[in-house]
C-alpha atoms as a PDB file:
ATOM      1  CA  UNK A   1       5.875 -17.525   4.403  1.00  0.00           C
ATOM      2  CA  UNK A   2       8.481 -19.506   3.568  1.00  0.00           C
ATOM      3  CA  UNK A   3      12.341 -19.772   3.912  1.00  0.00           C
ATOM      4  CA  UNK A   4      15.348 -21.112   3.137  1.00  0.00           C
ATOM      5  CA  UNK A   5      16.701 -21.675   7.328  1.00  0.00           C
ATOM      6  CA  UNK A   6      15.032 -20.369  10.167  1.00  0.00           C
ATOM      7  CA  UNK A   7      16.733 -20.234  13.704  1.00  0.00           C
ATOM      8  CA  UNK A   8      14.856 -20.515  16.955  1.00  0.00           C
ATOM      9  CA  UNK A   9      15.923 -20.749  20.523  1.00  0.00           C
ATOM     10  CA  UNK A  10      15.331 -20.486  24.287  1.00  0.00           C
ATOM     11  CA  UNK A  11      11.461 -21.629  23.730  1.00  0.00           C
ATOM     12  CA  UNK A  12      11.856 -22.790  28.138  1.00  0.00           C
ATOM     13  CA  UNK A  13       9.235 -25.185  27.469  1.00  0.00           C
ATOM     14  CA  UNK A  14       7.912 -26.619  30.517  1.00  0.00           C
ATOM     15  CA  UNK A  15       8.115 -22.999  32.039  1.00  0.00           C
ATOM     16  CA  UNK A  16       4.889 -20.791  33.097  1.00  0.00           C
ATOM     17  CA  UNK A  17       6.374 -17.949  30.772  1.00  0.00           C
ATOM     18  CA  UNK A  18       6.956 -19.717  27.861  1.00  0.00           C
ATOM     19  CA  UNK A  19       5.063 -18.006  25.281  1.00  0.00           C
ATOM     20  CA  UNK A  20       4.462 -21.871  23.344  1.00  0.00           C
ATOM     21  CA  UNK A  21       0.792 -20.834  21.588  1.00  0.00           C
ATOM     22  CA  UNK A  22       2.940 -17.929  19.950  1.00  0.00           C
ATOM     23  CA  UNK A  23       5.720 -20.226  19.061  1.00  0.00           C
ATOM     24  CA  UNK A  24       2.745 -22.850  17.424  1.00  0.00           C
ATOM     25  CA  UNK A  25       1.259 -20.140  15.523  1.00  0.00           C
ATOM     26  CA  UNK A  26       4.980 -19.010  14.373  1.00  0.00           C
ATOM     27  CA  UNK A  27       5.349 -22.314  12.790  1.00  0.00           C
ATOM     28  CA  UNK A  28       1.981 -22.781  11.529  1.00  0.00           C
ATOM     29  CA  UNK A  29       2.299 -19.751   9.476  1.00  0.00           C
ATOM     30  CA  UNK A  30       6.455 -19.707   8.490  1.00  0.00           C
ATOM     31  CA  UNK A  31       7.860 -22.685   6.885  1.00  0.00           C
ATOM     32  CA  UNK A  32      11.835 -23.856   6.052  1.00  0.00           C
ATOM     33  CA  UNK A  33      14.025 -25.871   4.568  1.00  0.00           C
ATOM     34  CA  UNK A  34      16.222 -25.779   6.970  1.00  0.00           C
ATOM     35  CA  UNK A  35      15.221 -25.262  10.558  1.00  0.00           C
ATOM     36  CA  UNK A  36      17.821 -24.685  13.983  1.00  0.00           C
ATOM     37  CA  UNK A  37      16.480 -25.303  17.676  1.00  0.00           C
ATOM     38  CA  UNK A  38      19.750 -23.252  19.275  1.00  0.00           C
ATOM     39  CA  UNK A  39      19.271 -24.110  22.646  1.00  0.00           C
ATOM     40  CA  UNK A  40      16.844 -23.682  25.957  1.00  0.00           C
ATOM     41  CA  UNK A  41      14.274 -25.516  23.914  1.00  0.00           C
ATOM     42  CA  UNK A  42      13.240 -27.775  26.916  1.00  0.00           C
ATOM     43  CA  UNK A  43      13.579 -25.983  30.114  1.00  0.00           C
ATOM     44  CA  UNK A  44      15.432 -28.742  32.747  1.00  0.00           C
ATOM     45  CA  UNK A  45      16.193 -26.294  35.630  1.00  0.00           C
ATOM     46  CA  UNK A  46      12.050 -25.767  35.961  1.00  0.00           C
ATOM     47  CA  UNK A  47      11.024 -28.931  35.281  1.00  0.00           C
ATOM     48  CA  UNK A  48      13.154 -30.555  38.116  1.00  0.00           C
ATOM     49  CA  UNK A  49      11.291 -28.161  40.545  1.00  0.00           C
ATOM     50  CA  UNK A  50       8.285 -28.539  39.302  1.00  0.00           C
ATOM     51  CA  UNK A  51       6.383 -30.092  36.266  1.00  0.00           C
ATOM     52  CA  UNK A  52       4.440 -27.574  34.115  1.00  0.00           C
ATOM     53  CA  UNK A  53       4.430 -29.336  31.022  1.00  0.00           C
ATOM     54  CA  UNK A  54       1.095 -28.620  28.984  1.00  0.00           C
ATOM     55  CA  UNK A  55      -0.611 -29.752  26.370  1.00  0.00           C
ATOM     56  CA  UNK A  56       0.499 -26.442  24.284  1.00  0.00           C
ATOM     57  CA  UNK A  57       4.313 -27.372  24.735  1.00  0.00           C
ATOM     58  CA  UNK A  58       3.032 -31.138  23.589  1.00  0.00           C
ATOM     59  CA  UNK A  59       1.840 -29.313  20.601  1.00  0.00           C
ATOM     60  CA  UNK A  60       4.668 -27.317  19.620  1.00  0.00           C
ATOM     61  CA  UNK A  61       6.982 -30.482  19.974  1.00  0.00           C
ATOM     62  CA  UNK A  62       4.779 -32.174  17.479  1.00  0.00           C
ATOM     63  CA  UNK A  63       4.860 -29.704  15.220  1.00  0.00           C
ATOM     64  CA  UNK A  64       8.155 -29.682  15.002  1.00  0.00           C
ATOM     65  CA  UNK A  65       8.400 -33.715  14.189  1.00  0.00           C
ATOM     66  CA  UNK A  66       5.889 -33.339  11.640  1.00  0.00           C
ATOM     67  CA  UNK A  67       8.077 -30.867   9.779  1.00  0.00           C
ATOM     68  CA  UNK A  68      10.687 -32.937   9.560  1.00  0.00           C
ATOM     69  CA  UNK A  69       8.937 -35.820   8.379  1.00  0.00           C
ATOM     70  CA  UNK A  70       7.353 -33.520   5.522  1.00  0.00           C
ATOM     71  CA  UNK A  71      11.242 -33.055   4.580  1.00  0.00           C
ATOM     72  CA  UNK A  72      12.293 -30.434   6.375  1.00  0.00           C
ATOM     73  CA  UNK A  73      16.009 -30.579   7.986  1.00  0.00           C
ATOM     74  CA  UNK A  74      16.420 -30.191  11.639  1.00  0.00           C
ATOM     75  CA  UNK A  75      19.483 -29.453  13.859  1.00  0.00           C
ATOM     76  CA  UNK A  76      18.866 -29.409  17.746  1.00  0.00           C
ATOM     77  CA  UNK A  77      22.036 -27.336  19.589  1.00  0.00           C
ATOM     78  CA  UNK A  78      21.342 -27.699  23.242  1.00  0.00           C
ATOM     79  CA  UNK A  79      21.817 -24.985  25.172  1.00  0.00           C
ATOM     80  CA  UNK A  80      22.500 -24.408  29.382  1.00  0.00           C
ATOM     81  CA  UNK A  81      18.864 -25.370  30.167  1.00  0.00           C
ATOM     82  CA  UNK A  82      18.323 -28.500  28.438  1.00  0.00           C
ATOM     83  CA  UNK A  83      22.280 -29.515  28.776  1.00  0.00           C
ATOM     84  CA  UNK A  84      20.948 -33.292  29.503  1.00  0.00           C
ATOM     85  CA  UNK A  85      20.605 -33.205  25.723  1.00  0.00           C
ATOM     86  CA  UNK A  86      24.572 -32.824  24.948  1.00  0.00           C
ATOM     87  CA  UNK A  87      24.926 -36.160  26.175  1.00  0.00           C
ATOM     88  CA  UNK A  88      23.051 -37.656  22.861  1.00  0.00           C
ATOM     89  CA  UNK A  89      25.461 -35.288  20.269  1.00  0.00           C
ATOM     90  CA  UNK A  90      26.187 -36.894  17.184  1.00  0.00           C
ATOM     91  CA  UNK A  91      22.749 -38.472  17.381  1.00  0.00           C
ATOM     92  CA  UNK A  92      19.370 -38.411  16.019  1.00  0.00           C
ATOM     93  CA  UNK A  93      16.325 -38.516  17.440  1.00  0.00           C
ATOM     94  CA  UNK A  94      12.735 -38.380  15.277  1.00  0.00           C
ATOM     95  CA  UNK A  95      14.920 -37.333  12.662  1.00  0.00           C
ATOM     96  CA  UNK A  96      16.468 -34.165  14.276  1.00  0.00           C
ATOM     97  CA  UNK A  97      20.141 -34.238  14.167  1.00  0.00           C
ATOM     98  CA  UNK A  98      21.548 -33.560  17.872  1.00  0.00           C
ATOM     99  CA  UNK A  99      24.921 -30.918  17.783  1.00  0.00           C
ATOM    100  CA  UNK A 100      27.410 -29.148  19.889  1.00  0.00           C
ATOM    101  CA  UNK A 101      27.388 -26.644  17.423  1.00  0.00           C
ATOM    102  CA  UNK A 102      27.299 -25.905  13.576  1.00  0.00           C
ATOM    103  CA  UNK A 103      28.522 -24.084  10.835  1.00  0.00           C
ATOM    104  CA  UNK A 104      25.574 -23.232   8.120  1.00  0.00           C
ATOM    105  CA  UNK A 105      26.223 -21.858   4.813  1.00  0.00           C
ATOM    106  CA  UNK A 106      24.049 -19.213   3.810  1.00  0.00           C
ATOM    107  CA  UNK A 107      22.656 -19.237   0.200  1.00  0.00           C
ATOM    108  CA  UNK A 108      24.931 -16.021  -0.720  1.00  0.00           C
ATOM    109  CA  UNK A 109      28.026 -18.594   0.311  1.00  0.00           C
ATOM    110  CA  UNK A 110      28.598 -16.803   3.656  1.00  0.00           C
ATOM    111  CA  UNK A 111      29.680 -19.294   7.026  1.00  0.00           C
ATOM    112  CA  UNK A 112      27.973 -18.823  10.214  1.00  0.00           C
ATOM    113  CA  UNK A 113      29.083 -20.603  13.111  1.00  0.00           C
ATOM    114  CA  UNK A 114      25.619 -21.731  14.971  1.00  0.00           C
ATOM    115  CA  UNK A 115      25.805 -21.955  18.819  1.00  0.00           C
ATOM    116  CA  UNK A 116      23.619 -21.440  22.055  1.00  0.00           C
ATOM    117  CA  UNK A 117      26.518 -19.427  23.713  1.00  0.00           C
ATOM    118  CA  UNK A 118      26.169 -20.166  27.212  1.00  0.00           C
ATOM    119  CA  UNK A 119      30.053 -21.004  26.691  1.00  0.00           C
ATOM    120  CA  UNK A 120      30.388 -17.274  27.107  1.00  0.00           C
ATOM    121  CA  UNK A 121      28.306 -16.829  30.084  1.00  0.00           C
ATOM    122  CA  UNK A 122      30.589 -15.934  33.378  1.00  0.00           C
ATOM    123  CA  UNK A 123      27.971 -17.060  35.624  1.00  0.00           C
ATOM    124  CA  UNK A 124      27.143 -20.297  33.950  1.00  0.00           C
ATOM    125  CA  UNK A 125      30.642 -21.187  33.841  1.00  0.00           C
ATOM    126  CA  UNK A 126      32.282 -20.556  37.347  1.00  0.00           C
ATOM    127  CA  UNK A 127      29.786 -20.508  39.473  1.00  0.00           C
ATOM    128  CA  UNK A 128      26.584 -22.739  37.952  1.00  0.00           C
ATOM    129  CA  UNK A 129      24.393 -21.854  41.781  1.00  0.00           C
ATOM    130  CA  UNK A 130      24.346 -18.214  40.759  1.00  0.00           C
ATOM    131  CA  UNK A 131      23.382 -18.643  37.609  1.00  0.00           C
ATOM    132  CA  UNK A 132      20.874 -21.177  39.229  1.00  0.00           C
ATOM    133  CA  UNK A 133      19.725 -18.218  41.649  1.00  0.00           C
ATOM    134  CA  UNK A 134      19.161 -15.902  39.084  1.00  0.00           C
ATOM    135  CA  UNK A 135      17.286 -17.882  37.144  1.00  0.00           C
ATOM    136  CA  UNK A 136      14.384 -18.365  40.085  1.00  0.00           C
ATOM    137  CA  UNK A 137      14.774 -13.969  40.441  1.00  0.00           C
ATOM    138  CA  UNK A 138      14.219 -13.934  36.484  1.00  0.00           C
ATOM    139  CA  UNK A 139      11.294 -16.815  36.661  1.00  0.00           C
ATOM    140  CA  UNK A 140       9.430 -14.400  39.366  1.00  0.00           C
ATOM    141  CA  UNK A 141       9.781 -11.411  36.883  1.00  0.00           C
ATOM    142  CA  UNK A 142       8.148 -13.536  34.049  1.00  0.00           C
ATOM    143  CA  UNK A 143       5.242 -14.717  36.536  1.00  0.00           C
ATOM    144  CA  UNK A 144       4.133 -10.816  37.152  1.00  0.00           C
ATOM    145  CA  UNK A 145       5.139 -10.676  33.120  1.00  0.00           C
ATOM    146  CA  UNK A 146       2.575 -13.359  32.551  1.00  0.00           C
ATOM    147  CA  UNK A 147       0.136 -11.178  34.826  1.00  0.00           C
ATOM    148  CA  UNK A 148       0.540  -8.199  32.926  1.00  0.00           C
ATOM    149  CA  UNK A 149       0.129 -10.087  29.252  1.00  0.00           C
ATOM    150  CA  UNK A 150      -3.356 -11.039  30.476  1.00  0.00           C
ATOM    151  CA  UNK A 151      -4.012  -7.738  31.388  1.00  0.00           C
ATOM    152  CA  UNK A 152      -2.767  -6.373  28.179  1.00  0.00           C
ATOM    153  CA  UNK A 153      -4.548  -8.971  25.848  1.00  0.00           C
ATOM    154  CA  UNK A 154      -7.882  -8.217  27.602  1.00  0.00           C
ATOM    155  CA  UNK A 155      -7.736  -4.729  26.829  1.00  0.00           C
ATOM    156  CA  UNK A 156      -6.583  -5.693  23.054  1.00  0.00           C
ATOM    157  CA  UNK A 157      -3.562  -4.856  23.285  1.00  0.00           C
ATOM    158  CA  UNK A 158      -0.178  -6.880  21.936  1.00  0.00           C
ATOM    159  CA  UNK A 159       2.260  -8.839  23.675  1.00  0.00           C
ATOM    160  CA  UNK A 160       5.012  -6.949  25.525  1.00  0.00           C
ATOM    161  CA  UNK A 161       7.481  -7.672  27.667  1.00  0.00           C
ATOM    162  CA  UNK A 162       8.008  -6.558  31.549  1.00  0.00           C
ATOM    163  CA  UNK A 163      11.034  -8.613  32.121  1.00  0.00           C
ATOM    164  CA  UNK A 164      12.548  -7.766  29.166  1.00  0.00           C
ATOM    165  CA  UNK A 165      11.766  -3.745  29.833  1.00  0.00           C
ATOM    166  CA  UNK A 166      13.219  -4.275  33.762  1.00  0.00           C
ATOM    167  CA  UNK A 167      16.210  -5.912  31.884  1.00  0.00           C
ATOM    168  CA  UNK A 168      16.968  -3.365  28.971  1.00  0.00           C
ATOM    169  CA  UNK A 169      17.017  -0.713  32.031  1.00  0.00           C
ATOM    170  CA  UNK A 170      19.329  -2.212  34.276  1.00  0.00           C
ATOM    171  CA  UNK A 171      22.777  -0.906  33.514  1.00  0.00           C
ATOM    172  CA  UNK A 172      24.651  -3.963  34.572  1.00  0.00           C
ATOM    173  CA  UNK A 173      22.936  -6.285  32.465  1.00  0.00           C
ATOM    174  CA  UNK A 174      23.124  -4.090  29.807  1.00  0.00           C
ATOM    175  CA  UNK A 175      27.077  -4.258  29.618  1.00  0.00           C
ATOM    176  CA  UNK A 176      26.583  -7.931  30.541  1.00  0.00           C
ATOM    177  CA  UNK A 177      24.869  -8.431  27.122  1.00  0.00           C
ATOM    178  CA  UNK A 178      27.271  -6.118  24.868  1.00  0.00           C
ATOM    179  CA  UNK A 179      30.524  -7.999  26.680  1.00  0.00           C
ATOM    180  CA  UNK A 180      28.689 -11.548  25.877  1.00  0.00           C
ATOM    181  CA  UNK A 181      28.141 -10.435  22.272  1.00  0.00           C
ATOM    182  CA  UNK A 182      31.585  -8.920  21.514  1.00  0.00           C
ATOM    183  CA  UNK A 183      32.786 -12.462  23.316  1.00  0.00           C
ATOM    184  CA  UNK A 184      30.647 -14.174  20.697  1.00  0.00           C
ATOM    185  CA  UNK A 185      32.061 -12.297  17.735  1.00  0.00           C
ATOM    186  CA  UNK A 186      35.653 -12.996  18.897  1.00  0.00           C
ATOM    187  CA  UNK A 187      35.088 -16.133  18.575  1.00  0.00           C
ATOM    188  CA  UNK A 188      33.567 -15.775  14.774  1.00  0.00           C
ATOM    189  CA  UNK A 189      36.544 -14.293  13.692  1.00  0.00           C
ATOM    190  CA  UNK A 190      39.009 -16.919  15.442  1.00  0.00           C
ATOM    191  CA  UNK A 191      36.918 -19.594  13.724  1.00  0.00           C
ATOM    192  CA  UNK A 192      37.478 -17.745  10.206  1.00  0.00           C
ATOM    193  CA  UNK A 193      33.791 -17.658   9.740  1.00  0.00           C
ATOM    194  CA  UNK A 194      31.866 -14.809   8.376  1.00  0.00           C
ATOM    195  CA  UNK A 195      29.669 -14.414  11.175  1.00  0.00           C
ATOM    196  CA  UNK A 196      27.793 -16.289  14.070  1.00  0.00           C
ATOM    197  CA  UNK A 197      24.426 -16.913  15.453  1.00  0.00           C
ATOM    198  CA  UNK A 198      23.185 -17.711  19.035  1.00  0.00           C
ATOM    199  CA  UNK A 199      20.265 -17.070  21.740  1.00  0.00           C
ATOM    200  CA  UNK A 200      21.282 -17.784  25.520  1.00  0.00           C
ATOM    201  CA  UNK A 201      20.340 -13.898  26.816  1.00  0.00           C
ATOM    202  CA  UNK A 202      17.030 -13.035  25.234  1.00  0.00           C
ATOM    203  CA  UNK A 203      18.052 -10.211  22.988  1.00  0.00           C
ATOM    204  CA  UNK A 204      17.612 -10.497  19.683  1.00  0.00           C
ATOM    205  CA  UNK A 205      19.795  -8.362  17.427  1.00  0.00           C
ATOM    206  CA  UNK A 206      21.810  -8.275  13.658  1.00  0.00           C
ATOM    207  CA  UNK A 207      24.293  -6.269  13.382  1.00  0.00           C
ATOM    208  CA  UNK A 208      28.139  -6.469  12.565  1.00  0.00           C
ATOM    209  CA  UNK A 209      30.795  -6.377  15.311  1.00  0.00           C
ATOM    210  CA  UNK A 210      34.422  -5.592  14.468  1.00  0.00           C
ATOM    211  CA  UNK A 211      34.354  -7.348  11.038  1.00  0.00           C
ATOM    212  CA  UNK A 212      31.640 -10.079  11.489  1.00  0.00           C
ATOM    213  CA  UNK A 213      28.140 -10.609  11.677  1.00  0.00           C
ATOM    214  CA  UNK A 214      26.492 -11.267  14.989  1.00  0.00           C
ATOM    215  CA  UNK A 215      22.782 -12.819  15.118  1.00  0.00           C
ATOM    216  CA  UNK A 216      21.375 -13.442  17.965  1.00  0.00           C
ATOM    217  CA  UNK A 217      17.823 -14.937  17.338  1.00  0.00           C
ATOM    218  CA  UNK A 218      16.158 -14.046  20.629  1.00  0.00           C
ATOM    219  CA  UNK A 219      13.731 -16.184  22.728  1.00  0.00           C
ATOM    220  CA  UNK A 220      10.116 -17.324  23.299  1.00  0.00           C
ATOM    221  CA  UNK A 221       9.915 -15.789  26.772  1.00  0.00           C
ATOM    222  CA  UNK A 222      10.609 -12.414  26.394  1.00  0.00           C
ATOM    223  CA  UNK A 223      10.514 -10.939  22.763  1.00  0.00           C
ATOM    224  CA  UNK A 224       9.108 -13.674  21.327  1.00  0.00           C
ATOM    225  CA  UNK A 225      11.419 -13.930  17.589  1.00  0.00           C
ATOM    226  CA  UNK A 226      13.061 -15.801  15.250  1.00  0.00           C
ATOM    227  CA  UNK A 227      16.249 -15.242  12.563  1.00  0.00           C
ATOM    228  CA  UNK A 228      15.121 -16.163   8.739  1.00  0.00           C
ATOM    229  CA  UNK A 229      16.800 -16.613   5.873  1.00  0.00           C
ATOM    230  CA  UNK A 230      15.772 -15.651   2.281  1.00  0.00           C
ATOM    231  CA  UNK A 231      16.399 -17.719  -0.513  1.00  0.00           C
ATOM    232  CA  UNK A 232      19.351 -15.064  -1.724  1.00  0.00           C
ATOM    233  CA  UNK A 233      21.003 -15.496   1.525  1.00  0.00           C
ATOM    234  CA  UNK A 234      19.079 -12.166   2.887  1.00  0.00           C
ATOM    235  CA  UNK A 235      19.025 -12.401   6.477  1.00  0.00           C
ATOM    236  CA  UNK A 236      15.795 -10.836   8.336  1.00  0.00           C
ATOM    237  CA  UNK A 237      14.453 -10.886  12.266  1.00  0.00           C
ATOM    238  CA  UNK A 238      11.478 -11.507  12.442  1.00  0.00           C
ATOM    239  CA  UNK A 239       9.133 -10.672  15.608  1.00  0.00           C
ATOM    240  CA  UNK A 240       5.596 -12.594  16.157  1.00  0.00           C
ATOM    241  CA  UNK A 241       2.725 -10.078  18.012  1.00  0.00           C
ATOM    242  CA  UNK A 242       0.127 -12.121  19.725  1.00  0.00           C
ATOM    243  CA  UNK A 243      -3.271 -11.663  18.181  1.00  0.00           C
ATOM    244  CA  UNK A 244      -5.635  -9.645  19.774  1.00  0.00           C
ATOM    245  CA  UNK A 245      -8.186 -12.605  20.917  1.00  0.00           C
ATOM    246  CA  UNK A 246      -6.852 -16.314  21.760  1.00  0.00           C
ATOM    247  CA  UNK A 247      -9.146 -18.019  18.813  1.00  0.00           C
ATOM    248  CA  UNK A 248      -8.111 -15.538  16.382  1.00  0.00           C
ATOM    249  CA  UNK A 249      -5.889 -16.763  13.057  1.00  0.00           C
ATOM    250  CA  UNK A 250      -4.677 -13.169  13.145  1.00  0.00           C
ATOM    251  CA  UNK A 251      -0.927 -12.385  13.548  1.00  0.00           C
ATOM    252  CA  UNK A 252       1.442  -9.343  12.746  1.00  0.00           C
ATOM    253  CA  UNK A 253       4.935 -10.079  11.597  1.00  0.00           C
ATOM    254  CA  UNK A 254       7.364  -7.145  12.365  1.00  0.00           C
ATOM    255  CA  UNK A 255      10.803  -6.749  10.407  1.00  0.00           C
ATOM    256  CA  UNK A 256      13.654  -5.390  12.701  1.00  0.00           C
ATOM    257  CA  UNK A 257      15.701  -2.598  11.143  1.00  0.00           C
ATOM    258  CA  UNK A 258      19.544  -3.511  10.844  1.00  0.00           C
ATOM    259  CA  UNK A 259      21.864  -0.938   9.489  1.00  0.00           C
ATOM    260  CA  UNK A 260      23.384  -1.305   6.232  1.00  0.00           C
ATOM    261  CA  UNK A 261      27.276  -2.281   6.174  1.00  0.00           C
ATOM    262  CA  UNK A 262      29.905  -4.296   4.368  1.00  0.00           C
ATOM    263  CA  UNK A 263      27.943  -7.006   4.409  1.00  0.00           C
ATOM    264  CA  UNK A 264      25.435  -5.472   1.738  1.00  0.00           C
ATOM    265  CA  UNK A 265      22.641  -6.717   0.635  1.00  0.00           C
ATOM    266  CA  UNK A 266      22.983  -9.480   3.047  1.00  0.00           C
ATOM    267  CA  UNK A 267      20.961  -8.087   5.417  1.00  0.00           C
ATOM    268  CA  UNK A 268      17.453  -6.276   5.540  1.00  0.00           C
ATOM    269  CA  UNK A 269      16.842  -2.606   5.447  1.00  0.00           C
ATOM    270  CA  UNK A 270      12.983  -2.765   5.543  1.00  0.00           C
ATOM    271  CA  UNK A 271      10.937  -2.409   7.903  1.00  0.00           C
ATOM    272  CA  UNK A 272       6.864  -3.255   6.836  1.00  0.00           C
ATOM    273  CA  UNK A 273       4.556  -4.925   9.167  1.00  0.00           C
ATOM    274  CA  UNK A 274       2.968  -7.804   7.490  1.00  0.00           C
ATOM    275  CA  UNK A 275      -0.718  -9.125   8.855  1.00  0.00           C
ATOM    276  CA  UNK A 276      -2.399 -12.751   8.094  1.00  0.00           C
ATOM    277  CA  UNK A 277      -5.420 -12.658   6.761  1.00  0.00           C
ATOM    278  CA  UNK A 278      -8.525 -11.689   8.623  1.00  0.00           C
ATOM    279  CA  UNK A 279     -11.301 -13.426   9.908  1.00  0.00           C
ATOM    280  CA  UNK A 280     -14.695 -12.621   9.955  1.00  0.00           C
ATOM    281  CA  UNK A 281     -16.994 -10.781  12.010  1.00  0.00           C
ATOM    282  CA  UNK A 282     -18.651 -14.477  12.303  1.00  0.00           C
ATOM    283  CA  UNK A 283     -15.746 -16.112  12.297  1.00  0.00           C
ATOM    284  CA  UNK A 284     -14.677 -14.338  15.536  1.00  0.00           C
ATOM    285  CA  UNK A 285     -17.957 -13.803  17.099  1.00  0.00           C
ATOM    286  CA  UNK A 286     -18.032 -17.587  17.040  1.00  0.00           C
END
């Protein structure tokens, strides 16, 4: 597939539960014009404990340089993770353009303001060795997440998320997440943009809040999607399912369900699942 901009973020590279082979295959099989890294790409915090860089995360970062030297435009937004980045804003770096934050035009002429959001995070602001704290807590529910993916994939099945189930079932973090995103979409409408898209807490979602759009393109850790845009301006989320053995081409692309609103045809209603093509019974027997 491709599209006109594709948004990406929180990838925690150099973590144990980065999910990097599903990120490579994502951009092996989805191209852009236009493609945002919003944040978390790199994982800092980790990597100053302990260094679990692999040849997969190698891989990904490659790809990405060799997209932009086939033409396509890239805009890095550093997020709380990787915040050693912000000092190089207003930079570029293999040809990816280094921001604070930007404001991206959407074919249909809509503006969406384009930041990781931590800015809105409570804990990340006032008191960094919480945030700090709860990020070694959430790193121990990704290791038994990690545990249970293997366990999963050798029965066949596709990717899924513990930490992301413990999380959607906790009631504070649940009002955590709806107070961050209404935060967000304050800001969208101080701004006098049309709408807004971020990562920072791992939920994807695309939906309007009090007058604007909010877009939150999710992570590589958890749910393991992206935000696309169509060549009309269409907006889609798009979720990547593991396939069911690790040499298999195979991949399912899932399209989220977003209710229709003023915003039209801007955003999508559908909701097929999509499969690469096959291989073989050789081809996967070898």
């Amino acid at each position: 597939m491709r599209y006109r901009t594709l948004w990406i973020s929180d990838l925690h590279l150099g973590t144990r539960g980065s999910q990097a082979g599903l990120v490579l295959d994502f951009l092996r099989h989805n191209e852009s014009d236009t493609l945002y890294l919003v944040g978390d790409i790199a994982d800092g915090w980790a990597l100053k404990r302990s260094f679990t860089w692999t040849q997969l995360h190698n891989d990904v970062v490659q790809k990405v340089l060799r997209r932009v030297r086939k033409g396509t435009r890239a805009i890095y937004i550093p997020g709380n993770h990787d915040a050693f980045a912000r000092a190089y804003v207003g930079l570029q770096f293999g040809g990816i353009d280094v921001m604070r934050e930007a404001v991206h035009t959407t074919a249909d002429g809509r503006r969406l303001l384009v930041l990781h959001g931590d800015e809105f995070d409570g804990a990340v602001r006032y008191a960094p060795w919480l945030s700090k704290l709860g990020a070694r807590a959430y790193e121990l529910a990704l290791l038994l997440n990690t545990i249970v993916h293997r366990a999963r994939k050798a029965f066949g099945m596709p990717y899924w998320s513990l930490a992301a189930y413990l999380k959607g079932k906790t009631k504070k973090a649940v009002q955590y997440m709806g107070d961050f995103e209404n935060a967000v979409a304050a800001l969208a409408r101080e701004r006098g943009v049309d709408g807004v898209v971020c990562g920072h807490i791992h939920k994807a979602e695309l939906r309007p809040i009090n007058g604007v759009l909010y877009a939150n393109c999710g992570d590589w850790v958890e749910s393991c999607t992206a935000l696309a845009e169509h060549d009309n301006g269409r907006l889609e989320l798009l979720t990547w399912r593991t396939p069911k053995m690790p040499d298999e081409v195979r991949a399912l692309r899932n399209r989220v369900q977003t209710p229709a609103h003023a915003f039209g045809d801007g955003l999508d209603t559908d909701v097929p699942v999509l499969a690469a093509p096959e291989t073989t019974s050789a081809e996967t027997a070898a």
